[in-house]
Protein backbone atom coordinates (compact mmCIF):
# COMPACT_ATOMS: atom_id res chain seq x y z
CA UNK A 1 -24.99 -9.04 14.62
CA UNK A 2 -22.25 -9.26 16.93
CA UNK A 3 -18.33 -10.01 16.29
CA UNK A 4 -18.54 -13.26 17.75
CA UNK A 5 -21.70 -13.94 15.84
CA UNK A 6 -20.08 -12.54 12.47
CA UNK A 7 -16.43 -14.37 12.83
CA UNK A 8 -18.77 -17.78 13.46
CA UNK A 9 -21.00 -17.25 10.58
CA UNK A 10 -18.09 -16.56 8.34
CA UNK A 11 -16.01 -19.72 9.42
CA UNK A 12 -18.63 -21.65 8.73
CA UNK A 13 -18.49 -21.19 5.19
CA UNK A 14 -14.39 -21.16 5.22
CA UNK A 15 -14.07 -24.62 3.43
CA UNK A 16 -16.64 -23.32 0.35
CA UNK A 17 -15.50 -19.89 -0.62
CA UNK A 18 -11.84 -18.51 -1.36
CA UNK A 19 -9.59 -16.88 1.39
CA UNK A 20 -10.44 -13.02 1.33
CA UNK A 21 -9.76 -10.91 4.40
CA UNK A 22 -12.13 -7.60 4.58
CA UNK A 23 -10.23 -4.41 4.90
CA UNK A 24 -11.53 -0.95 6.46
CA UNK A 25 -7.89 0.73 5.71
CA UNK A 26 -6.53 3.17 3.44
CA UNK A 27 -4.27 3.10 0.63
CA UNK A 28 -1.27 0.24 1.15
CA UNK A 29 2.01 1.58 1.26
CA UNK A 30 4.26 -1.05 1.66
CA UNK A 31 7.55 -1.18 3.72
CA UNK A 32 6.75 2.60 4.64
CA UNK A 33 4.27 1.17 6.58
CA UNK A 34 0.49 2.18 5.99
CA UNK A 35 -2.10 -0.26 7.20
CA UNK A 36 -5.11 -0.91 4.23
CA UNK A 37 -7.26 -1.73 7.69
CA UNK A 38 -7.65 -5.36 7.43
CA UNK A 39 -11.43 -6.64 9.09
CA UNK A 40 -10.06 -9.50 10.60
CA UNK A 41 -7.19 -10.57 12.59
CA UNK A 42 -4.12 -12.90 12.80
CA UNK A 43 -6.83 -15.96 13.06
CA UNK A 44 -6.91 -15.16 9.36
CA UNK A 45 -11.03 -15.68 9.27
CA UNK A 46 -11.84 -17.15 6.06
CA UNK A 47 -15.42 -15.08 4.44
CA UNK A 48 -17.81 -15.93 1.92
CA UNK A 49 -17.94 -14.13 -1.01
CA UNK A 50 -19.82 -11.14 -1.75
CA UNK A 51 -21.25 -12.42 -4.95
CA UNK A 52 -21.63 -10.23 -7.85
CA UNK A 53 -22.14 -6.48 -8.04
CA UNK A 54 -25.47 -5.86 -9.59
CA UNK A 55 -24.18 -3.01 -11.61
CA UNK A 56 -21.59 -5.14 -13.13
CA UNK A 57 -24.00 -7.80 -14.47
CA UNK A 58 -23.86 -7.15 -18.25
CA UNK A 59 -20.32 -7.39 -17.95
CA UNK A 60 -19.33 -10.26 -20.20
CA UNK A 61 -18.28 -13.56 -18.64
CA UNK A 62 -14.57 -13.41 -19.60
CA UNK A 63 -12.52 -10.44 -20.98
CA UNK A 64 -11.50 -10.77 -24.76
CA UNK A 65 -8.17 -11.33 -24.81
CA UNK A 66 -6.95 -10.50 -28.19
CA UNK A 67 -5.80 -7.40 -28.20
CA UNK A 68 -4.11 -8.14 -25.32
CA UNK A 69 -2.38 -10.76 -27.24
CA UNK A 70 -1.12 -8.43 -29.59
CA UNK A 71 0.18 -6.16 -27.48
CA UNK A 72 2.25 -9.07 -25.81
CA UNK A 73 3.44 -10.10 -29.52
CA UNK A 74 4.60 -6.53 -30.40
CA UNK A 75 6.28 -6.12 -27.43
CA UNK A 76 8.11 -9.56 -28.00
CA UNK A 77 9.19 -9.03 -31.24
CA UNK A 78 9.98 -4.95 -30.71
CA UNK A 79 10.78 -4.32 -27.60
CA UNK A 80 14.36 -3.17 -27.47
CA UNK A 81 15.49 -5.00 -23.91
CA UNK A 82 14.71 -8.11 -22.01
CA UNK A 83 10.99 -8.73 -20.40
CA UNK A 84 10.35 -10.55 -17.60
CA UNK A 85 7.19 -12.34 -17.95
CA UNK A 86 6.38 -11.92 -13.94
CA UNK A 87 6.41 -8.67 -14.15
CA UNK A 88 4.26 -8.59 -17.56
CA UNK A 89 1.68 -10.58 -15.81
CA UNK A 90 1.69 -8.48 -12.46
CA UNK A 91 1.54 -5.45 -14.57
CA UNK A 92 -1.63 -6.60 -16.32
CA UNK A 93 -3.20 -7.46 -13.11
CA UNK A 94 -2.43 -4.41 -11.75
CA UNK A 95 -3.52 -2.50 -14.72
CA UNK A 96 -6.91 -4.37 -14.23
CA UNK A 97 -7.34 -3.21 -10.32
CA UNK A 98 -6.23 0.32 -11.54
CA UNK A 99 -8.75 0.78 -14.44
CA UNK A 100 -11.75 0.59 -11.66
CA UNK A 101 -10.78 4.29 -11.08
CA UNK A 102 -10.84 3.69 -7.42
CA UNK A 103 -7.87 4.09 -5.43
CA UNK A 104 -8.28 1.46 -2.85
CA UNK A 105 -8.76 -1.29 -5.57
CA UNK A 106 -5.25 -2.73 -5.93
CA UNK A 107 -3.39 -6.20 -6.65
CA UNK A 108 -0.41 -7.15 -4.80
CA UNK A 109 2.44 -8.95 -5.99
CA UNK A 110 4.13 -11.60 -4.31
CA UNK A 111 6.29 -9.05 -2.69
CA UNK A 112 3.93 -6.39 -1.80
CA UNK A 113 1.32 -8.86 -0.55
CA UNK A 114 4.52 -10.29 1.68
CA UNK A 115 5.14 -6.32 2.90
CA UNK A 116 1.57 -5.82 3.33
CA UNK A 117 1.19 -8.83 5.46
CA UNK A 118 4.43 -8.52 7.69
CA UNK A 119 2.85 -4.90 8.89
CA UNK A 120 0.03 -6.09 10.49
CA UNK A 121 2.37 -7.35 12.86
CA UNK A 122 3.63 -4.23 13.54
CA UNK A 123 7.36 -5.00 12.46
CA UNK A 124 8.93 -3.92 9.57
CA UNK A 125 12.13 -1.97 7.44
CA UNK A 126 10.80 1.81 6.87
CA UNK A 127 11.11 5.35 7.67
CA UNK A 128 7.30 4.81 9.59
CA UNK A 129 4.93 6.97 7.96
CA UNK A 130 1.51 6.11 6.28
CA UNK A 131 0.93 7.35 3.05
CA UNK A 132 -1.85 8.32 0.59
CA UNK A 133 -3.07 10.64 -1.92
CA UNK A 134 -5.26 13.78 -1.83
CA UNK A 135 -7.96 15.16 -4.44
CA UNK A 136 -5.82 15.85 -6.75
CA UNK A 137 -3.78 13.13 -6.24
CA UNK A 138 -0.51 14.18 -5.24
CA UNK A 139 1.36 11.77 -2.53
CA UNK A 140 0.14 12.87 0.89
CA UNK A 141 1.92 11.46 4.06
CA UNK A 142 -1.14 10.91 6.51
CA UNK A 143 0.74 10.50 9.40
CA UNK A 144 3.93 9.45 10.64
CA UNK A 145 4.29 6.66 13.32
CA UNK A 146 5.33 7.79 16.88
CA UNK A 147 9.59 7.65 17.68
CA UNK A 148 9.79 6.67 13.76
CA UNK A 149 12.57 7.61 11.83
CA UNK A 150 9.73 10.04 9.33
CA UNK A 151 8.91 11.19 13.23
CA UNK A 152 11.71 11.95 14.45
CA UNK A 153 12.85 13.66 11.09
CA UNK A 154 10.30 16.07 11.10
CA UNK A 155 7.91 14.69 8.97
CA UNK A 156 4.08 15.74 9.75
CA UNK A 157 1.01 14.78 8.38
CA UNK A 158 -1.11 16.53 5.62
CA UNK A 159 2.93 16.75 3.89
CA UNK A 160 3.00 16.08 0.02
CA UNK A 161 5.91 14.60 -0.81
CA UNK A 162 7.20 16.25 -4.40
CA UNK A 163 9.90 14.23 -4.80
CA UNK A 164 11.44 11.18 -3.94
CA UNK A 165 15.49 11.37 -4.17
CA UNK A 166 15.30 13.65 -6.95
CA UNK A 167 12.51 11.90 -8.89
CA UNK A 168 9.37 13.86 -9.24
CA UNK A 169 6.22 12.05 -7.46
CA UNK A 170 3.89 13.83 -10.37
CA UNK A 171 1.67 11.36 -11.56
CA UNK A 172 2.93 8.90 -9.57
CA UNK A 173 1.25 5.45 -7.89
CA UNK A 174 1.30 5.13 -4.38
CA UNK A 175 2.99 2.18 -4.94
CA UNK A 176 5.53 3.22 -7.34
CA UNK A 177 6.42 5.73 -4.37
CA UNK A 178 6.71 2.38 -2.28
CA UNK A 179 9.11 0.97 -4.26
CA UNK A 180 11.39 4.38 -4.13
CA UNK A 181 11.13 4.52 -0.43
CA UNK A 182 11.75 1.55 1.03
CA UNK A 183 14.83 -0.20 1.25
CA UNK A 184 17.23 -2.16 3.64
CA UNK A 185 18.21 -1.05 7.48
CA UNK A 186 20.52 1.90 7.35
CA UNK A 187 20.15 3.14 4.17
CA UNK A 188 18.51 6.26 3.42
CA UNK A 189 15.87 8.17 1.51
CA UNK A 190 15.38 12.03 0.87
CA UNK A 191 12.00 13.07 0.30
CA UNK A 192 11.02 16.59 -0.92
CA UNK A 193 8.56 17.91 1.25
CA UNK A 194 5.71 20.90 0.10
CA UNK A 195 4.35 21.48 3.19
CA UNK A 196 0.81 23.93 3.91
CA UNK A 197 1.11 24.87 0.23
CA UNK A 198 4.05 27.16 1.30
CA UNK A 199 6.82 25.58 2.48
CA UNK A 200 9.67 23.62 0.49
CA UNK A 201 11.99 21.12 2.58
CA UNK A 202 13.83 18.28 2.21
CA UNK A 203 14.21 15.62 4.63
CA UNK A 204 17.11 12.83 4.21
CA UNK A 205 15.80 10.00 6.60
CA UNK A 206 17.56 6.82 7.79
CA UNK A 207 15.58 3.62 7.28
CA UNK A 208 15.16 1.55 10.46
CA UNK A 209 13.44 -1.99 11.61
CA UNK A 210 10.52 -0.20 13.48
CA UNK A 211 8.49 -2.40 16.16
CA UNK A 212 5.66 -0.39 17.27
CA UNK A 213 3.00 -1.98 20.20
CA UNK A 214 0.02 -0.61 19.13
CA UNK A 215 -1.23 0.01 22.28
CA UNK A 216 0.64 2.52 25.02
CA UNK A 217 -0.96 4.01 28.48
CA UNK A 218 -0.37 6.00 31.38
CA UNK A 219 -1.72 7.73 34.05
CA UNK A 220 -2.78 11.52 33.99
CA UNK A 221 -3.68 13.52 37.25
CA UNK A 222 -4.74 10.98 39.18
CA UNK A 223 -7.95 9.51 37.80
CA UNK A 224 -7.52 10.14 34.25
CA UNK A 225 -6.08 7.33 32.13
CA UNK A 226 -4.51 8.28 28.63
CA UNK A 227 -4.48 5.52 26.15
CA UNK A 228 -2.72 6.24 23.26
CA UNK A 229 -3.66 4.19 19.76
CA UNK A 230 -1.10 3.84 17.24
CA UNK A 231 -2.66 1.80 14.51
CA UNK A 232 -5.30 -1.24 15.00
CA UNK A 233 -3.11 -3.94 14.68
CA UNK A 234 -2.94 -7.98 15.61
CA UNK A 235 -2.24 -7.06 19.00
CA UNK A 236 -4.67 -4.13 19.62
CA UNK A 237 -7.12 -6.21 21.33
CA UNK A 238 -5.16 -7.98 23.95
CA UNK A 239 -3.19 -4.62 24.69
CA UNK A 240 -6.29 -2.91 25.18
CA UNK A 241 -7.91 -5.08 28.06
CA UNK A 242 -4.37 -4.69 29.62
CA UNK A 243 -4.70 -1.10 29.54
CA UNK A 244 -8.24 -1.34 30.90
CA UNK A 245 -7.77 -3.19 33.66
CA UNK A 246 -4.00 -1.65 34.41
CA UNK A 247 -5.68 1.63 34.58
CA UNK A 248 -8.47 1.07 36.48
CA UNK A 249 -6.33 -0.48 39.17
CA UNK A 250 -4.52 2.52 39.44
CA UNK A 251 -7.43 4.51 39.99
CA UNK A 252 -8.74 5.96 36.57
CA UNK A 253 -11.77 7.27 36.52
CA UNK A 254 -11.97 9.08 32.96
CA UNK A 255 -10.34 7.91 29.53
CA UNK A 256 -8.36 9.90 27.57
CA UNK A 257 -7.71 8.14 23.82
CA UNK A 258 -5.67 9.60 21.47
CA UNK A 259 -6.14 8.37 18.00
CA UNK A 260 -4.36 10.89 16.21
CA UNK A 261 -2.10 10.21 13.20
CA UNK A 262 -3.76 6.64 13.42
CA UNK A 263 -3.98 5.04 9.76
CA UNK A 264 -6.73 2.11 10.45
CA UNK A 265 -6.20 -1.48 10.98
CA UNK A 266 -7.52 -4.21 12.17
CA UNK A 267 -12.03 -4.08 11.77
CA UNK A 268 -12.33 -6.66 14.32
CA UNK A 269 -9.81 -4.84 16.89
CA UNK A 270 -12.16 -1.65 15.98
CA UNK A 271 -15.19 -3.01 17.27
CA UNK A 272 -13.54 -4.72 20.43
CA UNK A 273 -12.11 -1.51 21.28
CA UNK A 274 -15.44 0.39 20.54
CA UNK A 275 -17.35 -2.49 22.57
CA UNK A 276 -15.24 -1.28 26.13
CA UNK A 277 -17.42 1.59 26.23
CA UNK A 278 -20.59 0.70 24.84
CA UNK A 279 -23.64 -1.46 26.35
CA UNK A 280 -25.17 -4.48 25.51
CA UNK A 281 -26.59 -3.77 21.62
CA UNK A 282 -25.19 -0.86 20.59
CA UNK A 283 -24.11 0.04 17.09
CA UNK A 284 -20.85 0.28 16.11
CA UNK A 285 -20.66 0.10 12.04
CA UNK A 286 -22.68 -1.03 9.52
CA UNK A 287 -21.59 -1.76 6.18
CA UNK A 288 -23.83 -1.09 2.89
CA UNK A 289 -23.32 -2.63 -0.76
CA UNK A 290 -25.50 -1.00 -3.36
CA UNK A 291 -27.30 0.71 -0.66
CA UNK A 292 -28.44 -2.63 0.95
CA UNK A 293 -27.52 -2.81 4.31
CA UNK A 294 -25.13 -6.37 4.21
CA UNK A 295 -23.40 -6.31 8.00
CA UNK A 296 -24.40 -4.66 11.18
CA UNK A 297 -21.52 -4.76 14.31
CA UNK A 298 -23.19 -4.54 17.74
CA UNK A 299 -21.73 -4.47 21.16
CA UNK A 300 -21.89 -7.20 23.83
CA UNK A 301 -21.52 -5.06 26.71
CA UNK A 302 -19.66 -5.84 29.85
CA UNK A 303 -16.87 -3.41 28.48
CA UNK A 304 -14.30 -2.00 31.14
CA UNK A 305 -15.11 1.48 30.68
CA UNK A 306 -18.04 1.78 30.64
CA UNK A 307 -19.90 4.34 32.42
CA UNK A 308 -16.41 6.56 32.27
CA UNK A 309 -16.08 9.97 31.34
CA UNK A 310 -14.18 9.63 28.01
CA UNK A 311 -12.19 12.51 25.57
CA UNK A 312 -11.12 11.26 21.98
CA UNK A 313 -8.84 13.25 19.87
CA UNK A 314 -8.52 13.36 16.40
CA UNK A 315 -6.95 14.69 13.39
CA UNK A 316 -6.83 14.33 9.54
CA UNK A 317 -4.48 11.43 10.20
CA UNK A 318 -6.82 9.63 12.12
CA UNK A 319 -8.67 7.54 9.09
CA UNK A 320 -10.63 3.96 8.68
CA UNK A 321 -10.39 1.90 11.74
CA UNK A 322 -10.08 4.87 14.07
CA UNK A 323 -13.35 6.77 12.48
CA UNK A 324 -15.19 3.77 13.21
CA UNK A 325 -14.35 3.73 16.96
CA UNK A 326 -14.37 7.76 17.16
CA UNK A 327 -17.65 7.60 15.04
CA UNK A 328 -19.31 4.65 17.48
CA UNK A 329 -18.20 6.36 21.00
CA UNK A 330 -19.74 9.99 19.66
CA UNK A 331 -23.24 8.62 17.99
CA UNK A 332 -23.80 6.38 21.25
CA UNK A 333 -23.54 9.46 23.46
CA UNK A 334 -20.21 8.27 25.37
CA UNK A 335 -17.47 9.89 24.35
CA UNK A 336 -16.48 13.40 22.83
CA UNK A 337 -14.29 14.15 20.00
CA UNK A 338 -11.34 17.18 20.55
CA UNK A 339 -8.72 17.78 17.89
CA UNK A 340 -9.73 18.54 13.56
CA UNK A 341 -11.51 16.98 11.47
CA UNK A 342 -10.43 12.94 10.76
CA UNK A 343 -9.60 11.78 7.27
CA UNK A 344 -12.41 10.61 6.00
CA UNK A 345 -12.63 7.09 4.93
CA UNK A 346 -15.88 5.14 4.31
CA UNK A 347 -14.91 2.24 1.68
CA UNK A 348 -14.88 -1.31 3.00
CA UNK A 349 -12.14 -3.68 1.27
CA UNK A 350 -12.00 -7.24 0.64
CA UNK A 351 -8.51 -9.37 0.08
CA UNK A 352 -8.68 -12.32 -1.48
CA UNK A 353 -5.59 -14.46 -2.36
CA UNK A 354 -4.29 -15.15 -5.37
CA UNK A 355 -1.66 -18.14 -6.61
CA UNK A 356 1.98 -18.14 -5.97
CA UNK A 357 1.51 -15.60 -3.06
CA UNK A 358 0.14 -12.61 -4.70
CA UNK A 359 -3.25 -10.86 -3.97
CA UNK A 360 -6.62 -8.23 -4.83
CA UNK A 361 -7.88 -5.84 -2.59
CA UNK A 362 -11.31 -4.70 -4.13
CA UNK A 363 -13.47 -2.34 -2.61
CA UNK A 364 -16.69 -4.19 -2.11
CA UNK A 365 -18.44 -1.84 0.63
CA UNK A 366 -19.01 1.36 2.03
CA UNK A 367 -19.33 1.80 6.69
CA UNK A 368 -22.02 3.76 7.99
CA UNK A 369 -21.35 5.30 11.40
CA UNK A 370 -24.56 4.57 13.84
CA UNK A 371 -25.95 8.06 13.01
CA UNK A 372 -26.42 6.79 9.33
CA UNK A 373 -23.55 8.85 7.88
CA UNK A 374 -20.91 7.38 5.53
CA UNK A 375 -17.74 9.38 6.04
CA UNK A 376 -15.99 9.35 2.52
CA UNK A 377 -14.03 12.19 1.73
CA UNK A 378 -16.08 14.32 4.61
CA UNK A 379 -14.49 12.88 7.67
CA UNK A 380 -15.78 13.53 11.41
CA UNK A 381 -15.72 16.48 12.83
CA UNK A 382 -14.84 17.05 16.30
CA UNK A 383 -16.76 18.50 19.19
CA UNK A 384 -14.26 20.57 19.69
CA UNK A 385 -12.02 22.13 17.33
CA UNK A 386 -8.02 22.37 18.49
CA UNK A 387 -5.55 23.36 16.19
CA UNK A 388 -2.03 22.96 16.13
CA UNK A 389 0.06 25.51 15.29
CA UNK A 390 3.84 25.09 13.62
CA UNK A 391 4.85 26.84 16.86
CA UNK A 392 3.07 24.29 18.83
CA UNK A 393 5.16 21.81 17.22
CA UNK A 394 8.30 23.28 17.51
CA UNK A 395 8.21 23.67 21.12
CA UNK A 396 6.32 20.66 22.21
CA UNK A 397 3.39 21.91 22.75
CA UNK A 398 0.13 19.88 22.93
CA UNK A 399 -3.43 22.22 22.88
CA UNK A 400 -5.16 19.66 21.68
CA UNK A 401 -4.75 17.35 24.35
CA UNK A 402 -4.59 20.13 27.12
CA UNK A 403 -7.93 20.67 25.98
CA UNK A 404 -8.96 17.39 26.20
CA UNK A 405 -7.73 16.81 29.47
CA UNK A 406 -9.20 20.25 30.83
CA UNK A 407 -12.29 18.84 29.72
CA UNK A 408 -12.21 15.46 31.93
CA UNK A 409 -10.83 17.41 34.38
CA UNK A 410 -14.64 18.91 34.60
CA UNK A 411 -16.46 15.65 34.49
């Protein structure tokens, strides 16, 4: 089924089921910026509901709320301080998301669903780095955003943050981290840093307003044309064909695309982008639920670079949106893959509002690249394996892409 086909069969059923928006991304962190990969766009497509997980069936209709009750009542009568019955009620939401066990499962408040939303714009109040949490769950910056003030600070990715001005991150949510980091314009935040397992720094970092075009491009040696993919974001699409057709007038003749430190974003920018290499027909992503194949993405053809040479580079902050497109170009023969090994994200999400503003993301899928594979917790693994060094980074050095470009250079 193809985008166009999808987004029309999903409209149609806008005015019967509630607004949910599908989500490829990883773990929200709010106002530090981390994309959850929403599947649709700023058109806000409206899709049907998934219906009911068959392995939740037995489940009874509605929760017993007694006990709950009680606890409310003790902590009415006993609780030494004032409660806030918002917060009470968000808490219990958010106790219910958490209690699935699975980290991408989360409700929103009011405020965090505002944050959430005001990102996929690509303006917001951060440092600009895109957080998550490892194995063991410790709080693991995936990558900071290019000229952000976690960029420009130092900050790289695979850092676990230990501590968050003096407060220990040990057992902490992803979004209680949110809620210590972010802040107004000019303010700042110092974040403990354990870095390769070895290393102990601290970083004090200014918060900023951070607009970041998802999409920037230039010309390399002539005929190769480097596009450079921050996050897949409302205007990822539209940026792109720009690109495509700026470069092409200028003579390119190969593709470089550099989807490094790139969080996710945006499904339906994913599969555009993907579809400007690919032929008419062509895979892209599947998704699965309960093993049952529920979605298929397939290109249109008529892309702009098709037929060209292409390099994609990678790393273990490029996650979600940008495994999709790395996963699609590879399996279809028409692109290679230079850099390490990506992050490894396979869930599919769904968010679906809830009243005064707030709202769920549930995990409701898992994408399978066009060579079968799911990609959770594995990741892709490159072609060709670059590595960069601390002392590449201190002296501006870039292997990864040399290699890359030595590569097209060849073609």
């Amino acid at each position: 089924m193809s985008v166009a086909q999808d987004s029309a069969n999903r409209e149609e059923h806008a005015s019967k089921a509630p607004k949910v928006l599908k989500t490829i991304g990883l773990v929200v962190t709010a106002l530090i910026i981390f994309l959850a990969g929403v599947g649709v766009g700023n058109g806000k497509i409206f899709l049907s509901s998934t219906g009911t997980n068959s392995a939740n069936k037995e489940l009874p209709e509605n929760l017993d709320y007694a006990t709950v009750e009680q606890v409310y009542d003790l902590l009415k009568t006993h609780y030494d301080g004032k409660l806030d019955q918002t917060k009470l009620l968000d808490g219990l939401k958010s106790g219910l998301a958490s209690a699935t066990g699975d980290p991408y499962t989360q409700y929103f408040s009011k405020e965090d669903a505002k944050a959430f939303n005001e990102q996929l714009s690509g303006s917001f109040t951060g440092i600009g780095a895109q957080l998550g949490q490892d194995a063991d769950g410790n709080l693991l910056v995936i990558a900071p955003i290019d000229d952000s003030p976690a960029g420009k600070a130092g900050i790289r990715p695979k850092d676990i943050i230990v501590s968050i001005n003096g407060t220990s991150t040990s057992g902490m949510s992803v979004d209680k981290a949110v809620s210590m980091i972010r802040g107004k314009k000019d303010t700042k935040v110092t974040l403990r840093i354990l870095r390769d397992k070895s290393q102990d720094l601290s970083f004090t970092i200014t918060r900023d307003d951070i607009n970041v075009p998802s999409v920037k491009w230039e010309m390399k040696d002539d005929n190769i044309g480097v596009i450079t993919i921050s996050q897949f974001g409302d205007d990822t699409t539209d940026l792109m064909n720009q690109a495509g057709r700026d470069l092409k007038a200028k003579g390119a003749k190969k593709i470089l695309l550099d989807l490094r430190g790139n969080p996710g974003g945006l499904l339906t920018a994913a599969v555009s982008v993907s579809e400007m290499w690919l032929p008419q027909n062509k895979t892209i992503v599947q998704e699965k639920r309960g093993g049952v194949v529920t979605d298929t993405y397939t290109s249109e053809g008529g892309g702009l670079f098709t037929g060209l040479p292409t390099a994609i580079l990678i790393d273990a902050g490029s996650a979600s949106a940008s495994e999709i497109v790395s996963g699609a170009l590879r399996d279809n023969n028409v692109a290679t893959l230079f850099g390490e090994k990506s992050y490894g994200k396979g869930s599919v999400q769904e968010i679906q509002n809830l009243p005064n503003g707030s709202e769920i993301k549930i995990t409701v899928a898992r994408w399978y690249r066009p060579n079968g594979q799911n990609i959770d917790k594995k990741g892709i693994k490159p072609d060709t394996e670059v590595k960069m060094t601390d002392d590449d980074y201190k002296n501006g050095r870039d292997p990864q892409k040399d290699a890359a470009l030595d590569y097209l250079q060849k073609q």
